[in-house]
C-alpha atoms as a PDB file:
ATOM      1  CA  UNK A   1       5.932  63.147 -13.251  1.00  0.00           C
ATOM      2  CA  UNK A   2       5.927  62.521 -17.134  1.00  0.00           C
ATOM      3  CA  UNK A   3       8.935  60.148 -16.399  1.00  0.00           C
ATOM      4  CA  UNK A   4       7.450  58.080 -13.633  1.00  0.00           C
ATOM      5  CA  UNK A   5       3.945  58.290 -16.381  1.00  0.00           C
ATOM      6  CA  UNK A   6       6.350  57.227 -19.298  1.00  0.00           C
ATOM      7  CA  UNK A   7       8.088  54.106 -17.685  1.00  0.00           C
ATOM      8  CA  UNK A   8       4.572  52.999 -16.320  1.00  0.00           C
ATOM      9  CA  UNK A   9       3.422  53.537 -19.741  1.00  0.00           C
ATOM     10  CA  UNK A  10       6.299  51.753 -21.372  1.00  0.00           C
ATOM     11  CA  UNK A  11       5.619  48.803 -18.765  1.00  0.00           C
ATOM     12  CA  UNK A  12       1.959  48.372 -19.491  1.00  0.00           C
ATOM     13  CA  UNK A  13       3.009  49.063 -22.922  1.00  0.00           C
ATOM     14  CA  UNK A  14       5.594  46.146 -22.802  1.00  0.00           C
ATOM     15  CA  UNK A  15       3.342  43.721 -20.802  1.00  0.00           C
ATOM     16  CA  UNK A  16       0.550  43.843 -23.576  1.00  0.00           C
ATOM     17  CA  UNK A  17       3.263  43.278 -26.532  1.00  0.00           C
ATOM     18  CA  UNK A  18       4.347  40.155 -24.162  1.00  0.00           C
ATOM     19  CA  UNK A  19       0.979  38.870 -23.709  1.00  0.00           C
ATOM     20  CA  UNK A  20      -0.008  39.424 -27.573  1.00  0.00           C
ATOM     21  CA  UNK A  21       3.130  37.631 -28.285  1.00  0.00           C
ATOM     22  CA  UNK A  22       2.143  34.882 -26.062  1.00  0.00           C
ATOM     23  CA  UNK A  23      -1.085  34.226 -27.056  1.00  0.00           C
ATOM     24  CA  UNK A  24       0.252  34.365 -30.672  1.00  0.00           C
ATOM     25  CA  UNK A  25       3.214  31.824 -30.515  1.00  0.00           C
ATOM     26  CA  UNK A  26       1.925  29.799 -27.248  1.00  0.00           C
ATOM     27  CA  UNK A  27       2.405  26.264 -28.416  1.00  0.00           C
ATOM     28  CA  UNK A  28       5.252  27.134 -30.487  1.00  0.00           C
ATOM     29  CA  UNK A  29       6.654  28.874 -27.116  1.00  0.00           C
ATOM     30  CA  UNK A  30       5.226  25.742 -25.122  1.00  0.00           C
ATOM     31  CA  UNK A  31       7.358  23.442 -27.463  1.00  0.00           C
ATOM     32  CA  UNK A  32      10.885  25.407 -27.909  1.00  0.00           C
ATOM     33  CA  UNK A  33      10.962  26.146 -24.403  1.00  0.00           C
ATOM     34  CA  UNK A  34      10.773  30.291 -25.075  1.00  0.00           C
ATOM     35  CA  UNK A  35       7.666  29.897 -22.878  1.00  0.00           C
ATOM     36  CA  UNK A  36       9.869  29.848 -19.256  1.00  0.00           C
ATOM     37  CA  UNK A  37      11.756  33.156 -20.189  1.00  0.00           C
ATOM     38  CA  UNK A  38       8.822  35.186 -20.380  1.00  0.00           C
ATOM     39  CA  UNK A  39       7.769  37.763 -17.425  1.00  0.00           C
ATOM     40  CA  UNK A  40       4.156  36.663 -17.335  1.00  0.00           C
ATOM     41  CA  UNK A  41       5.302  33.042 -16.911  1.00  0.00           C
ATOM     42  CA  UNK A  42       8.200  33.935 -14.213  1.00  0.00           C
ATOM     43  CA  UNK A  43       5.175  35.767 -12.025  1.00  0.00           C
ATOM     44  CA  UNK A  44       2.827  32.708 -12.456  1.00  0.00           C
ATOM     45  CA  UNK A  45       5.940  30.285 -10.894  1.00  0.00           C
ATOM     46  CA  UNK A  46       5.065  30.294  -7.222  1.00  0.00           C
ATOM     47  CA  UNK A  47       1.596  29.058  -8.044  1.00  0.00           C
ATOM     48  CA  UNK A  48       3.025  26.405 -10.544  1.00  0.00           C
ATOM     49  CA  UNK A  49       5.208  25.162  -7.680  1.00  0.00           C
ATOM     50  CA  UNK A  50       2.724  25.390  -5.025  1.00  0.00           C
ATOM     51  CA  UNK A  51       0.455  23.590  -7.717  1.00  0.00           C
ATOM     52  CA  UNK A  52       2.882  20.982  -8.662  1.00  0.00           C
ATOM     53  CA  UNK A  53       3.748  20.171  -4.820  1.00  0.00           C
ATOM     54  CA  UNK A  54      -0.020  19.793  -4.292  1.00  0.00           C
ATOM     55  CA  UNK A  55      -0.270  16.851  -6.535  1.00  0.00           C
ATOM     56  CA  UNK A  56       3.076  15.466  -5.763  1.00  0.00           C
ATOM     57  CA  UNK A  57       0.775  15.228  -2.510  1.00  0.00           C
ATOM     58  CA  UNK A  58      -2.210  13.844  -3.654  1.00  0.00           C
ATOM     59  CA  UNK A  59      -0.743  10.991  -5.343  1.00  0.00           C
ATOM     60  CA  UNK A  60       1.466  10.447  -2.373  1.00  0.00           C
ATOM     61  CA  UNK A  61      -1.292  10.406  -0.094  1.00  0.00           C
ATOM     62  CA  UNK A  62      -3.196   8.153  -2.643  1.00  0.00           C
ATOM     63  CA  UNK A  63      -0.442   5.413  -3.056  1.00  0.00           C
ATOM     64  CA  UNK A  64      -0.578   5.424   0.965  1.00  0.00           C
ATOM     65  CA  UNK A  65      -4.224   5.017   1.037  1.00  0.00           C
ATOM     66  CA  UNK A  66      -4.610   2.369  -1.772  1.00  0.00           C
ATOM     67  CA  UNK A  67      -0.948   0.481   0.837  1.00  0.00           C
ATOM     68  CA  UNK A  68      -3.082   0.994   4.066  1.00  0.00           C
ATOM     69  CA  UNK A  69      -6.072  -0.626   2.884  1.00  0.00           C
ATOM     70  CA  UNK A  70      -4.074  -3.350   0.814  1.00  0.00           C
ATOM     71  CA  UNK A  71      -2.581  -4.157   4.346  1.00  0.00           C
ATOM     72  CA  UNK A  72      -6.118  -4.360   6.462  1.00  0.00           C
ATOM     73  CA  UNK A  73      -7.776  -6.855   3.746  1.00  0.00           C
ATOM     74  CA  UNK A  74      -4.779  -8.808   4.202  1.00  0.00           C
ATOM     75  CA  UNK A  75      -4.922  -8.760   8.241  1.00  0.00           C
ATOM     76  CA  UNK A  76      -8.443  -9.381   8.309  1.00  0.00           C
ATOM     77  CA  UNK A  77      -7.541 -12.567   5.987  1.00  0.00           C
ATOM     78  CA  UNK A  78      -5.293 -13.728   8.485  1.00  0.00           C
ATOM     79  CA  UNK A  79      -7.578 -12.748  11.442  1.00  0.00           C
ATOM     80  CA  UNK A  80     -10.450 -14.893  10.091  1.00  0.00           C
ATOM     81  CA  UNK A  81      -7.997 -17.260   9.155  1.00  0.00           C
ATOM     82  CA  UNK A  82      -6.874 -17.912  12.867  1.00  0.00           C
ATOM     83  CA  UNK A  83      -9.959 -17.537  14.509  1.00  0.00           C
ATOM     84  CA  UNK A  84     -11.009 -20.499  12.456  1.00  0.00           C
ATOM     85  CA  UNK A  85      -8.468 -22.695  13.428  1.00  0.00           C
ATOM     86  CA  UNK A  86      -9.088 -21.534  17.147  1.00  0.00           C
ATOM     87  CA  UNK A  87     -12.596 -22.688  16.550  1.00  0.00           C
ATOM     88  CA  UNK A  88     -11.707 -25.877  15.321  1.00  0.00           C
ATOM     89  CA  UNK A  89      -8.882 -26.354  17.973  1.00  0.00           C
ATOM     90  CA  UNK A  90     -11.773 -25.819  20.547  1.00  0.00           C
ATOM     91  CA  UNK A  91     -14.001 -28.304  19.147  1.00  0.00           C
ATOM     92  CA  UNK A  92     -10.995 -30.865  18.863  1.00  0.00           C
ATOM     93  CA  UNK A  93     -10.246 -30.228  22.442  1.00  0.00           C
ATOM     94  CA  UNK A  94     -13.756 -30.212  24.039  1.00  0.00           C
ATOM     95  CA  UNK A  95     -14.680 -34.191  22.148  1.00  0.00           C
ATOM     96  CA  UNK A  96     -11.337 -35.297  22.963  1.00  0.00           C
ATOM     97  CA  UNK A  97     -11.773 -34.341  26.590  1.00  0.00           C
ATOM     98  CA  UNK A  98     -15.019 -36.297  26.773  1.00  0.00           C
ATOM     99  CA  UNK A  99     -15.142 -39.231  29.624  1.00  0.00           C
ATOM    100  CA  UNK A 100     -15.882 -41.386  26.570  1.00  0.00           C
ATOM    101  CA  UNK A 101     -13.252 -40.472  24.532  1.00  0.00           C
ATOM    102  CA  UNK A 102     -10.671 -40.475  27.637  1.00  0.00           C
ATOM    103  CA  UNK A 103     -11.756 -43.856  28.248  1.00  0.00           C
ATOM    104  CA  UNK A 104     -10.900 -45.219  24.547  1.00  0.00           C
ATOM    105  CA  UNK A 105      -7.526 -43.437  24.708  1.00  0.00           C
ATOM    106  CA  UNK A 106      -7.253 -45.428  27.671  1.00  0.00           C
ATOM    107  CA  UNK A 107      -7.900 -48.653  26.886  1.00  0.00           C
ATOM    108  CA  UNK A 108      -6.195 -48.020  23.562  1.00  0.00           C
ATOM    109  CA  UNK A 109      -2.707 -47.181  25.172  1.00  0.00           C
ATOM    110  CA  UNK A 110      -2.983 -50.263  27.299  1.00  0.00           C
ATOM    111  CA  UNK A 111      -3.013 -48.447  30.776  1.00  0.00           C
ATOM    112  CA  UNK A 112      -3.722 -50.003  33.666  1.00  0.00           C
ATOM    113  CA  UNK A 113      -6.236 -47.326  34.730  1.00  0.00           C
ATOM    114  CA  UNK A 114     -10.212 -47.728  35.812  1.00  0.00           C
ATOM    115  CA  UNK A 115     -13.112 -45.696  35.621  1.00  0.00           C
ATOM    116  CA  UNK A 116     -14.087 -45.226  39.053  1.00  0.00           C
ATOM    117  CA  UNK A 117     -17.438 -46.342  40.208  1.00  0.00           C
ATOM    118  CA  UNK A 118     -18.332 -44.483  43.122  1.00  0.00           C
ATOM    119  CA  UNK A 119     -19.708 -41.116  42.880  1.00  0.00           C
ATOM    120  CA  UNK A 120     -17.521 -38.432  44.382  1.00  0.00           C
ATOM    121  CA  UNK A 121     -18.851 -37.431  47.939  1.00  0.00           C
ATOM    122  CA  UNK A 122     -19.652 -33.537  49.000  1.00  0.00           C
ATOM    123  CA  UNK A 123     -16.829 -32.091  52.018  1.00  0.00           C
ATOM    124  CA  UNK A 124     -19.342 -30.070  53.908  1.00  0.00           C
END
């Protein structure tokens, strides 16, 4: 038992010299890259991974966002765009189908056609 007590002791021991050490050389660690050897940095590198693919994420999902909505202001652009021109086609279409307007294309093209005088009679 005093060996299993000894090596636990030596560990905890060992962990608190580590952890003084960091704390007293951290940026001087962070800079010469000592830092990434260290036990208390190897058991924090799942997290740092898991952390780091998080915000790989984000920014992903942020650059898609900011694409998506980039694309819809341009579509509704376009879709106002058209329906304008439909609107105007309309209007073109319903003056120049006018009886009045039929008649000057008519008489303008030189076409031996006549407006017919008698009204149009009911099959019963």
């Amino acid at each position: 038992m005093t060996k299993e007590k000894d090596i636990e002791f030596v560990d905890v021991k060992a962990e608190q010299a580590e952890k003084a050490e960091l704390k007293k050389n951290s940026i001087k660690g962070y800079i010469n890259g000592s830092i990434l050897g260290k036990k208390v940095f190897s058991k924090q590198l799942p997290f740092l991974i898991f952390c780091t693919v998080l915000i790989v994420c984000y920014i992903a999902n942020k650059y898609h966002a900011e694409y998506t909505l980039r694309k819809t202001v341009k579509l509704q652009e376009e879709l106002d765009e058209l329906r304008a021109e439909s609107i105007a086609t309309a209007a073109e279409l319903m003056f120049s189908s006018r009886q009045s307007q039929v008649f000057k294309m008519v008489q303008e093209q030189g076409l031996s056609l006549k407006e017919s005088t008698v009204p149009p009679k009911m099959i019963k």
